[in-house]
Protein backbone atom coordinates (compact mmCIF):
# COMPACT_ATOMS: atom_id res chain seq x y z
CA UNK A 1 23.62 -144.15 233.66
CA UNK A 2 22.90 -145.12 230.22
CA UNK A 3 20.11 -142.63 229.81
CA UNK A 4 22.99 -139.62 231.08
CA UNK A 5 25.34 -140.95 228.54
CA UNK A 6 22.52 -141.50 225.43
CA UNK A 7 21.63 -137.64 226.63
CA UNK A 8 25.21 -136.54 226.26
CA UNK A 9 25.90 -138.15 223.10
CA UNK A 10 23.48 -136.02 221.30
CA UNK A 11 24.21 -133.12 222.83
CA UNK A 12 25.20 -130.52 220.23
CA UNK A 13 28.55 -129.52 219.28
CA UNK A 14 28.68 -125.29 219.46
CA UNK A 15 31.56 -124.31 217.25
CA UNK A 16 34.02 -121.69 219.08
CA UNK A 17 34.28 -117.80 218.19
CA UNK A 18 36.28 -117.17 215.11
CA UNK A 19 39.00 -113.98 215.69
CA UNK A 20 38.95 -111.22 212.90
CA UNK A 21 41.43 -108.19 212.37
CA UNK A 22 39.75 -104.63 213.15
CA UNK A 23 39.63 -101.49 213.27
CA UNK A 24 37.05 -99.55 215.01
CA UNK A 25 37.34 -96.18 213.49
CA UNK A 26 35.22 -92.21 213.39
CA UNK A 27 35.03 -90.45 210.35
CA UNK A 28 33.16 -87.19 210.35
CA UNK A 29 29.79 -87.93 212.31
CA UNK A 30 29.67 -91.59 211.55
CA UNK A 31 32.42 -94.28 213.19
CA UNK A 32 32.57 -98.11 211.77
CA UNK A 33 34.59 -101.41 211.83
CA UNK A 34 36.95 -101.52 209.62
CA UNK A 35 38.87 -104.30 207.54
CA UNK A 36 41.56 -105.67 205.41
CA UNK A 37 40.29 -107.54 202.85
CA UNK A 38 43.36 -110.18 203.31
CA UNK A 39 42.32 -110.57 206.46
CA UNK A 40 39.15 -111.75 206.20
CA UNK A 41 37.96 -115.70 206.42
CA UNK A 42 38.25 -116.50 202.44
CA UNK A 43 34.22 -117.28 201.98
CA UNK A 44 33.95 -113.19 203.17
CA UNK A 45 36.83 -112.05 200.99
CA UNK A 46 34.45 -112.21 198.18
CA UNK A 47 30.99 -110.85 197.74
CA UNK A 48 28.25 -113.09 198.41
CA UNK A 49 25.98 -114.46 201.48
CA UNK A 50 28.76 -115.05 203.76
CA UNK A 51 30.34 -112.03 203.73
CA UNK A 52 26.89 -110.31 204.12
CA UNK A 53 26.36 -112.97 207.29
CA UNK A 54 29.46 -112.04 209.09
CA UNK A 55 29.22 -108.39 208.96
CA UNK A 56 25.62 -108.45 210.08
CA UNK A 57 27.12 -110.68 212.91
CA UNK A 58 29.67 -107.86 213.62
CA UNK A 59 27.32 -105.22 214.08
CA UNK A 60 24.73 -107.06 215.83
CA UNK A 61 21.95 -106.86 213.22
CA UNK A 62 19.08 -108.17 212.66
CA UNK A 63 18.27 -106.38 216.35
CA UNK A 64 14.27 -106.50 216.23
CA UNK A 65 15.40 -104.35 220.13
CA UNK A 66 16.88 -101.60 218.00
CA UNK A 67 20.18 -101.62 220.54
CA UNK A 68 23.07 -103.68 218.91
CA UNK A 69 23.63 -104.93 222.41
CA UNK A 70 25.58 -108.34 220.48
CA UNK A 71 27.41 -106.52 218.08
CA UNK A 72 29.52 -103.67 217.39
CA UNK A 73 26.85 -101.10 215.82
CA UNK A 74 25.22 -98.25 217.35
CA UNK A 75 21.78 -98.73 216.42
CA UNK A 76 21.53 -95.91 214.22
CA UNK A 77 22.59 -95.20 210.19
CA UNK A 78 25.89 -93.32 211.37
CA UNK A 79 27.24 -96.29 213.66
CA UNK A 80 25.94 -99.34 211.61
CA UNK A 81 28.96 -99.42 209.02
CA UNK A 82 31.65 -101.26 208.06
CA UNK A 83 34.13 -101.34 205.52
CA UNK A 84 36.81 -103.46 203.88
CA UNK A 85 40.13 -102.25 202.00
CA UNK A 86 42.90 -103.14 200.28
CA UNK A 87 45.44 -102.37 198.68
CA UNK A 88 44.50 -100.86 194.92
CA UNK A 89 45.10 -102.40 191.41
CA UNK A 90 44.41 -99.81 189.90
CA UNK A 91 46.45 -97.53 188.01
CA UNK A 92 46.85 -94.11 189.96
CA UNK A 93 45.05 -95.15 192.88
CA UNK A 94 46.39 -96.10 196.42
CA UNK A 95 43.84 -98.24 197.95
CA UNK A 96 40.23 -99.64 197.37
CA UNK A 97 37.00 -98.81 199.16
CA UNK A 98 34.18 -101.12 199.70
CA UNK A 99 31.25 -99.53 202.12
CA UNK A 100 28.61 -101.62 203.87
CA UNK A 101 25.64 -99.77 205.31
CA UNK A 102 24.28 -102.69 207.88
CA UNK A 103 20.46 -102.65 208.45
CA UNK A 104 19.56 -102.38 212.17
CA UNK A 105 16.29 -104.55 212.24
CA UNK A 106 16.70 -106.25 208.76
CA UNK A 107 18.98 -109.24 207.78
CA UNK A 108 20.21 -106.85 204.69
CA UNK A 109 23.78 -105.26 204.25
CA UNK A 110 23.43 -102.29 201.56
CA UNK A 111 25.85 -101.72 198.78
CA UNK A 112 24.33 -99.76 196.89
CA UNK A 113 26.47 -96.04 197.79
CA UNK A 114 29.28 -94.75 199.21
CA UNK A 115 29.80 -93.20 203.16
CA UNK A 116 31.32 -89.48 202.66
CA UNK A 117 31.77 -89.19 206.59
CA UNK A 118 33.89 -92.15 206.38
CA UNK A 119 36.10 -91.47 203.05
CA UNK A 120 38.04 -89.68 205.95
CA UNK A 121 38.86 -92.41 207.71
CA UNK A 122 40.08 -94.47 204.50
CA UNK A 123 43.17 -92.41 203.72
CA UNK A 124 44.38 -92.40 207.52
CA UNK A 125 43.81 -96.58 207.90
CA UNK A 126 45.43 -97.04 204.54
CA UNK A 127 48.64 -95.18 205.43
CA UNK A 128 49.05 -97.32 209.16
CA UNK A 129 48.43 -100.40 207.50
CA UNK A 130 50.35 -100.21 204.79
CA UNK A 131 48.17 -100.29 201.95
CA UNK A 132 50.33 -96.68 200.32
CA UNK A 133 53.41 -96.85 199.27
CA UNK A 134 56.19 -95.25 201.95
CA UNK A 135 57.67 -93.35 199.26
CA UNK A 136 54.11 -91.12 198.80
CA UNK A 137 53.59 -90.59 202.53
CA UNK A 138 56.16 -87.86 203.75
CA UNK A 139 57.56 -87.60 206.97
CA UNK A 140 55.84 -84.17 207.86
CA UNK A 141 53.69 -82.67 205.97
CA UNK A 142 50.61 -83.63 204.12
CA UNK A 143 50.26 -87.21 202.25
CA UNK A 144 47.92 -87.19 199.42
CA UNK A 145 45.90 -90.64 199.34
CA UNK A 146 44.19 -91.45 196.07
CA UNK A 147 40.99 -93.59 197.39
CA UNK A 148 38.97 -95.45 194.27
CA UNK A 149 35.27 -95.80 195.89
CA UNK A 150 34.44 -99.56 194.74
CA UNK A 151 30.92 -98.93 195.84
CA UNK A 152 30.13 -96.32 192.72
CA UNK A 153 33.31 -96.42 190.67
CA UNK A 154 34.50 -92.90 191.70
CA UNK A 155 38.06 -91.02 192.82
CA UNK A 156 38.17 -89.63 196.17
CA UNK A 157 41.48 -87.93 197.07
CA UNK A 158 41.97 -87.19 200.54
CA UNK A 159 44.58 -84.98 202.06
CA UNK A 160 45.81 -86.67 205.21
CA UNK A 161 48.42 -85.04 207.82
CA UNK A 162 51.36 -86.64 208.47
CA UNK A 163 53.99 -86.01 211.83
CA UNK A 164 57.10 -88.03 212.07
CA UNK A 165 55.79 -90.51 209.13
CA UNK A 166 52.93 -91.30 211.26
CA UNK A 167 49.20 -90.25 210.67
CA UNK A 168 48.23 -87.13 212.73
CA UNK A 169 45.13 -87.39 214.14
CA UNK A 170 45.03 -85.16 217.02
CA UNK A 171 44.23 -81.31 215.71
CA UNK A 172 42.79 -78.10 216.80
CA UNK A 173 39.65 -78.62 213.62
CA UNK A 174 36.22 -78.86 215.31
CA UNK A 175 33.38 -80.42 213.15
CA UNK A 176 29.93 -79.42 214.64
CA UNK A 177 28.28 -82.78 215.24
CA UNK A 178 31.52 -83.90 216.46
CA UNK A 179 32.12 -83.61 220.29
CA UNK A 180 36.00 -83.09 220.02
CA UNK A 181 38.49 -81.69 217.85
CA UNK A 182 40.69 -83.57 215.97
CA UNK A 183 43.35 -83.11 212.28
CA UNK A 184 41.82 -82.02 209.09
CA UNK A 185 41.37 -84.34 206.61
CA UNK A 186 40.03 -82.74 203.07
CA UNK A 187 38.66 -84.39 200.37
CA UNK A 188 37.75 -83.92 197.17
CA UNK A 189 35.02 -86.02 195.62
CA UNK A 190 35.96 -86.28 191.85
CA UNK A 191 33.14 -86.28 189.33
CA UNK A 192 30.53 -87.26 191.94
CA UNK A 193 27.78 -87.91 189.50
CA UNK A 194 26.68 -91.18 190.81
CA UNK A 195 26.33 -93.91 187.98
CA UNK A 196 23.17 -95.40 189.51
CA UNK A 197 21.55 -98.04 187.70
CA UNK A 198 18.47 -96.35 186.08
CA UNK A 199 19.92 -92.60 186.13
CA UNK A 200 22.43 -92.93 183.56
CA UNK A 201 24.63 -91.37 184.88
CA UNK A 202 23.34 -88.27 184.55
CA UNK A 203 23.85 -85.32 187.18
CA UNK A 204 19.95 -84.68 186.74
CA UNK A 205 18.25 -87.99 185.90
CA UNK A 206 15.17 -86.61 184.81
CA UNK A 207 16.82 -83.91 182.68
CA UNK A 208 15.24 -81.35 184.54
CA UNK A 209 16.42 -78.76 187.74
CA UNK A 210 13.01 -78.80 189.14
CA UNK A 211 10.56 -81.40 188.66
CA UNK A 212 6.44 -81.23 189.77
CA UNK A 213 6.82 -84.76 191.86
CA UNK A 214 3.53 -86.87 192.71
CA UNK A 215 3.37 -87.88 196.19
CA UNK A 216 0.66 -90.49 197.49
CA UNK A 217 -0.97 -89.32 201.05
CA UNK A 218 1.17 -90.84 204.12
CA UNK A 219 1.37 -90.28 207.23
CA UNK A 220 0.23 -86.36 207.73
CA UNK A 221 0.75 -85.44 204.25
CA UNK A 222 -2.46 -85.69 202.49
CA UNK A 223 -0.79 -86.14 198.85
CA UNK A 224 -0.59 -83.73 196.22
CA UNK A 225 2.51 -82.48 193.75
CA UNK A 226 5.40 -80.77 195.57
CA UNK A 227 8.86 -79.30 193.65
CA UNK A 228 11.82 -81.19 194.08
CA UNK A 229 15.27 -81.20 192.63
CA UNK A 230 16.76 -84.78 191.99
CA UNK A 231 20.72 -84.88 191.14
CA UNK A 232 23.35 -87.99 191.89
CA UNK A 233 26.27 -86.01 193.22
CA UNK A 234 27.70 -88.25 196.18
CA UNK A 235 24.67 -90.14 196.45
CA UNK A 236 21.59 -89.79 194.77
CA UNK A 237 18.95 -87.15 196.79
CA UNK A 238 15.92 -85.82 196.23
CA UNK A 239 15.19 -81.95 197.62
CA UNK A 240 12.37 -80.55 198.35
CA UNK A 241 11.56 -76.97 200.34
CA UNK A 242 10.29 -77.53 203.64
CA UNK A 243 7.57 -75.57 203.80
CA UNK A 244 5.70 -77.40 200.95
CA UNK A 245 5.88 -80.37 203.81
CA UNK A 246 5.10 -78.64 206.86
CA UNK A 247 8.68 -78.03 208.14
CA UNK A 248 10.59 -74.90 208.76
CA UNK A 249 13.79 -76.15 208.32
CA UNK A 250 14.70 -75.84 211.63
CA UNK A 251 14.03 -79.01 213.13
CA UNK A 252 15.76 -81.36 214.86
CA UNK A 253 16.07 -85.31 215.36
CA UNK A 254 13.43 -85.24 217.50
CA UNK A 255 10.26 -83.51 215.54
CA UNK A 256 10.78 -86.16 212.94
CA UNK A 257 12.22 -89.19 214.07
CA UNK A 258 9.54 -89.31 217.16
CA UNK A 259 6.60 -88.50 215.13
CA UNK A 260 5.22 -91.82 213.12
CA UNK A 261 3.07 -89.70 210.38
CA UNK A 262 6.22 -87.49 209.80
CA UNK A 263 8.64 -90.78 208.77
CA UNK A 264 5.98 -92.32 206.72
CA UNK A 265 5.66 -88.76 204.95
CA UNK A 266 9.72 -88.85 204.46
CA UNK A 267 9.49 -92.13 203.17
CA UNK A 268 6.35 -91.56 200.49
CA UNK A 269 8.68 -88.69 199.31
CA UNK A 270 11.72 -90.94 198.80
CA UNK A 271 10.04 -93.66 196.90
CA UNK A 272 8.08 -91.56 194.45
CA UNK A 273 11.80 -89.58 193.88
CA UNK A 274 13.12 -92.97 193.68
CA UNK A 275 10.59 -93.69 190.65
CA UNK A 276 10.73 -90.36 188.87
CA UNK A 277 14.88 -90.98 188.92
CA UNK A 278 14.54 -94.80 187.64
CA UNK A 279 16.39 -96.12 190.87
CA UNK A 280 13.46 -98.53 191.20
CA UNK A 281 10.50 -99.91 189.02
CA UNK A 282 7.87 -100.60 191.43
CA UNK A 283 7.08 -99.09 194.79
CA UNK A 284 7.44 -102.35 196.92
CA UNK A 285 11.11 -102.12 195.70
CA UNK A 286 12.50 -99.27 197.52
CA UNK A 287 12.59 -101.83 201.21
CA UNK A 288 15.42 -102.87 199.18
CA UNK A 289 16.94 -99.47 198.54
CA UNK A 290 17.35 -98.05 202.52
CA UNK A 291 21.15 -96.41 201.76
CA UNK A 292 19.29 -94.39 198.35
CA UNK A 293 17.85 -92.28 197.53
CA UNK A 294 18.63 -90.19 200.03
CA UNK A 295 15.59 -86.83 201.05
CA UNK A 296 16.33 -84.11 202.17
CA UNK A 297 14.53 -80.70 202.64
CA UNK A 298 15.56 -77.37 202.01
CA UNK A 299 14.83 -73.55 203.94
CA UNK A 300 16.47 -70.23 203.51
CA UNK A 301 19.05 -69.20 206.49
CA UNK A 302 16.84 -68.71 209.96
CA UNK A 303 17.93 -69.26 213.40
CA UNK A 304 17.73 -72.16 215.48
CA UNK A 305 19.06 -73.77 218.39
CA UNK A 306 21.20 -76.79 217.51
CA UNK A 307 21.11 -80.48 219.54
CA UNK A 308 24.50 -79.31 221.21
CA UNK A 309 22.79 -76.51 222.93
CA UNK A 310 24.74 -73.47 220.37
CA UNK A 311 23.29 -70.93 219.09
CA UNK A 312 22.71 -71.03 215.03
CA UNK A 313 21.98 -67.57 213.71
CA UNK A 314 20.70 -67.05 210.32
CA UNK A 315 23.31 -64.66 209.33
CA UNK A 316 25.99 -67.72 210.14
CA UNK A 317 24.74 -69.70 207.49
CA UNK A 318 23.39 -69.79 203.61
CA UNK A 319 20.37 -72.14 203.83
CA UNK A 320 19.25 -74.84 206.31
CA UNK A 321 19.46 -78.65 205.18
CA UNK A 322 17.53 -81.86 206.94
CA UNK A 323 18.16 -85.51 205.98
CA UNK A 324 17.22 -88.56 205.81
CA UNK A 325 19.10 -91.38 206.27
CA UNK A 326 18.09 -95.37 206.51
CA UNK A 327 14.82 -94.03 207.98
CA UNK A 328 15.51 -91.44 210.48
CA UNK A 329 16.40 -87.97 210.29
CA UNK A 330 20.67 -87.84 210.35
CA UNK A 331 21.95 -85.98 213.87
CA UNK A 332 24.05 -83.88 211.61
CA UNK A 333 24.47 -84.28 207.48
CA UNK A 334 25.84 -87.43 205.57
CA UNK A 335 28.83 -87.16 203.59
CA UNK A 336 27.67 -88.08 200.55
CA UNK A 337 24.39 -85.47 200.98
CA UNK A 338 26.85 -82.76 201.87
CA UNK A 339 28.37 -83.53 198.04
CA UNK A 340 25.14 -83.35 196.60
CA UNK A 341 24.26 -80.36 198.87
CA UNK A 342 27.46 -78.37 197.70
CA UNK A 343 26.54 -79.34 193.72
CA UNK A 344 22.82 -78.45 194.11
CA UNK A 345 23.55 -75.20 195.74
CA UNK A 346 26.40 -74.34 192.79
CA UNK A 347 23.62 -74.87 190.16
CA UNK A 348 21.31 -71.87 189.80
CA UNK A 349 17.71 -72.60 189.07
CA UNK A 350 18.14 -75.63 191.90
CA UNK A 351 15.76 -75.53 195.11
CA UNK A 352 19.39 -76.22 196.92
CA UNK A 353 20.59 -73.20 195.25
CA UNK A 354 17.37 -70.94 195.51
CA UNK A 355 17.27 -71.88 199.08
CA UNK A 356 20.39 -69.81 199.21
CA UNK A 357 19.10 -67.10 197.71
CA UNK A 358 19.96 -67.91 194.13
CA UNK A 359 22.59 -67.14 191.79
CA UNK A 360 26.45 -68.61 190.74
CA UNK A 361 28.58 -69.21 193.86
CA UNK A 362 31.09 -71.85 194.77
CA UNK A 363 30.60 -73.14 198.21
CA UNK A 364 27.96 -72.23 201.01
CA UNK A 365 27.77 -72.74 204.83
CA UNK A 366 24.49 -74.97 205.54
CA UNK A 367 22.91 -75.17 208.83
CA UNK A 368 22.13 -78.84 210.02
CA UNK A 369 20.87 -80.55 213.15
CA UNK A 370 24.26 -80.18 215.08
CA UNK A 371 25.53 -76.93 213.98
CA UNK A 372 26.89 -75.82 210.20
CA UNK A 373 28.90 -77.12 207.84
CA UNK A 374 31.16 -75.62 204.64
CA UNK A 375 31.06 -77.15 201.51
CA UNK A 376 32.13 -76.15 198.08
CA UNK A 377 32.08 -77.85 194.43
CA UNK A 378 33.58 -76.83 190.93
CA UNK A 379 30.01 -76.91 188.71
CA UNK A 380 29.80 -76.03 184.86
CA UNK A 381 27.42 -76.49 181.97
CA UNK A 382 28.96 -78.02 178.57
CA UNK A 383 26.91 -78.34 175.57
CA UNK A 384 24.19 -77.74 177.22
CA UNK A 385 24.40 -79.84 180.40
CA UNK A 386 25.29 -79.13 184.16
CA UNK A 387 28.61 -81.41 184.81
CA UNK A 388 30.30 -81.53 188.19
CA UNK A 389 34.07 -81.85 188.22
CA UNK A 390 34.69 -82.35 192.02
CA UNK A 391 33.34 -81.05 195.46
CA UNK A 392 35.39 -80.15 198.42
CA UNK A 393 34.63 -80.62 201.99
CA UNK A 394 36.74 -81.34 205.28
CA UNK A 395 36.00 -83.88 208.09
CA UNK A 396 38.33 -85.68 210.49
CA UNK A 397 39.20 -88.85 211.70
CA UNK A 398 40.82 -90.87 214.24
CA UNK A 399 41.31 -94.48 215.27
CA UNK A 400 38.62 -95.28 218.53
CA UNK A 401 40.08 -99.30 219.10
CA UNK A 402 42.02 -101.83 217.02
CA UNK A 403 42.64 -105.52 217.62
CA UNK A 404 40.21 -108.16 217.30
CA UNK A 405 36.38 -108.60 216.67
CA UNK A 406 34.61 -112.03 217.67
CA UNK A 407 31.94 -113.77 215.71
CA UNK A 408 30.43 -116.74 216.53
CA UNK A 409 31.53 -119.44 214.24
């Protein structure tokens, strides 16, 4: 008997489940859990190791299974998300935006850009959970939500639908990569030049349109110099053509993501980009940079058959776009890619813009794993250098579950 009870005493104490308010939420072609930041346990409601702890709890991550079977991710960059709102302090702006791209097989939450696909979703949470004033959301009609981005210190402003003072989200709209329709939601990404540490700033960080970039051999890519065109609009990318890479353009998830040598070639690409635009000082750094720089490769319009099964015919679009994102090629386009995708094509002399066959335009139709996508952007030169002062695309967004998440304590 005493041995059962000396065994029980040191049994260990396993402390219950704490209870969080969520939101489980799509925007565009990525969906995350979503919070207020009052509602968080205090040690998350400010950055730091605990807040990174939780939300890696949330998702499910570190998964070395690549599943998210404990968590609330989806194993991939468009489904390991969250973010955290509140209401804004800031003059002219209704709420705050704070994105978290979780790492699927790291311990490592990534603050380092913005999520365009889900800048859709912020406007319609904000206006059910009464982060925006009642007097600026009408009754019918369209309420105009002025979103800082906390992430990169920019204005979105996002055009949300209103129907008896509630947010619409049902809608006839159909985004390809999307399986249903849903309400519009535009937005308009206000002076996306991303300040990135490094990049100054600057639209083009290394002053130039098109830059001869060194890449080291990886993968099937036996090294060499290749063009690419390196800009911070939305989030900063690095283009290159496909066909100096082996690609037609054309490809989907597939052809990259199951082919070893291809990802390591991605990857080479993004860290020497990553060097040339001063994200990062040393090579070994950019495991610490998986949300950016993003890569993505360029073709002129040809026809393919997208991963829904339609028909993409070149005359339906004005170039075709690939992308990487945390590792993998993206099942459709990011949000913050499709901004630097609309500015690159609106700059002549780009390889975005060349892509498309050249020349000043405002917005093209690009052709991406799922299907196409419009975007547009409002692109001019002053004294001498190429300054961007919005770009324009729609998504949608609806609420998937809210209530509660669970985290161990």
């Amino acid at each position: 008997m005493s041995a059962v009870l000396k065994a029980d005493a040191v049994r260990p104490v396993h402390a219950p489940q704490i209870r969080v308010p969520a939101t489980y939420m799509r925007g565009g072609t990525s969906k995350g859990v979503f919070f207020h930041l009052k509602d968080l346990p205090p040690a998350m409601q400010v950055p730091g190791p605990a807040r990174d702890a939780f939300l890696l709890r949330v998702i499910g991550s570190p998964d070395p299974y690549g599943k998210h079977t404990d968590g609330m991710g989806g194993a991939t960059s468009s489904t390991s998300k969250t973010v955290i709102l509140s209401r804004s302090a800031r003059p002219d702006h209704d709420v705050d935006y704070l994105f978290g791209q979780v790492a699927i097989d790291k311990p490592f939450v990534d603050w380092a850009g913005n999520c365009g696909n889900l800048s859709a979703a912020v406007g319609p949470y904000a206006i059910a959970n009464g982060l925006v004033d009642a007097a600026r959301v009408p009754r019918d009609g369209v309420a105009t939500i002025r979103i800082w981005q906390a992430n990169i210190g920019k204005t979105i402003i996002a055009r949300v639908p209103v129907t008896g003072g509630q947010v619409q989200e049902t809608g006839d709209f159909e985004l390809d990569g999307v399986t249903f329709p849903a309400a519009e939601v535009q937005l308009e990404f206000m002076d996306p030049a991303a300040e990135e540490e490094g990049a100054g700033g600057a639209l083009f960080p290394t002053g130039n349109l098109i830059d001869d970039l060194t890449v080291p051999a990886a993968g099937n890519f036996g090294g060499g110099v290749i063009k690419a065109t390196m800009l911070t609009a939305g989030i900063p990318t690095i283009f290159v053509n496909a066909r100096d890479i082996g690609f037609a353009g054309t490809e989907l998830q597939e052809a990259i993501n199951g082919s070893p040598d291809n990802l390591a070639k991605m990857e080479a690409i993004r860290t020497a980009g990553a060097l040339a635009m001063g994200l990062i000082k040393a090579p070994e750094e950019i495991a610490r940079r998986q949300h950016i720089p993003k890569v993505a490769f360029v073709a002129p319009p040809a026809a393919y058959t997208a991963s829904s099964g339609k028909r993409i015919e070149a005359a339906d679009v004005d170039l075709l776009v690939r992308a990487m994102s945390m590792g993998k090629l993206h099942h459709a386009m990011m949000g913050t890619a499709a901004v630097a995708i609309a500015v690159g094509a609106c700059v002549p002399g780009t390889l975005v813009n060349l892509a498309a066959g050249g020349g000043a335009r405002a917005e093209v139709r690009f052709g991406h794993p799922s299907g196409t996508l419009r975007v547009g952007a409002e692109a001019s030169r002053v004294d001498g250098e190429w300054t961007v002062k919005k770009a324009v695309m729609s998504r949608s967004a609806r609420v998937l579950m809210e209530g509660f998440v669970r985290v161990p304590g």
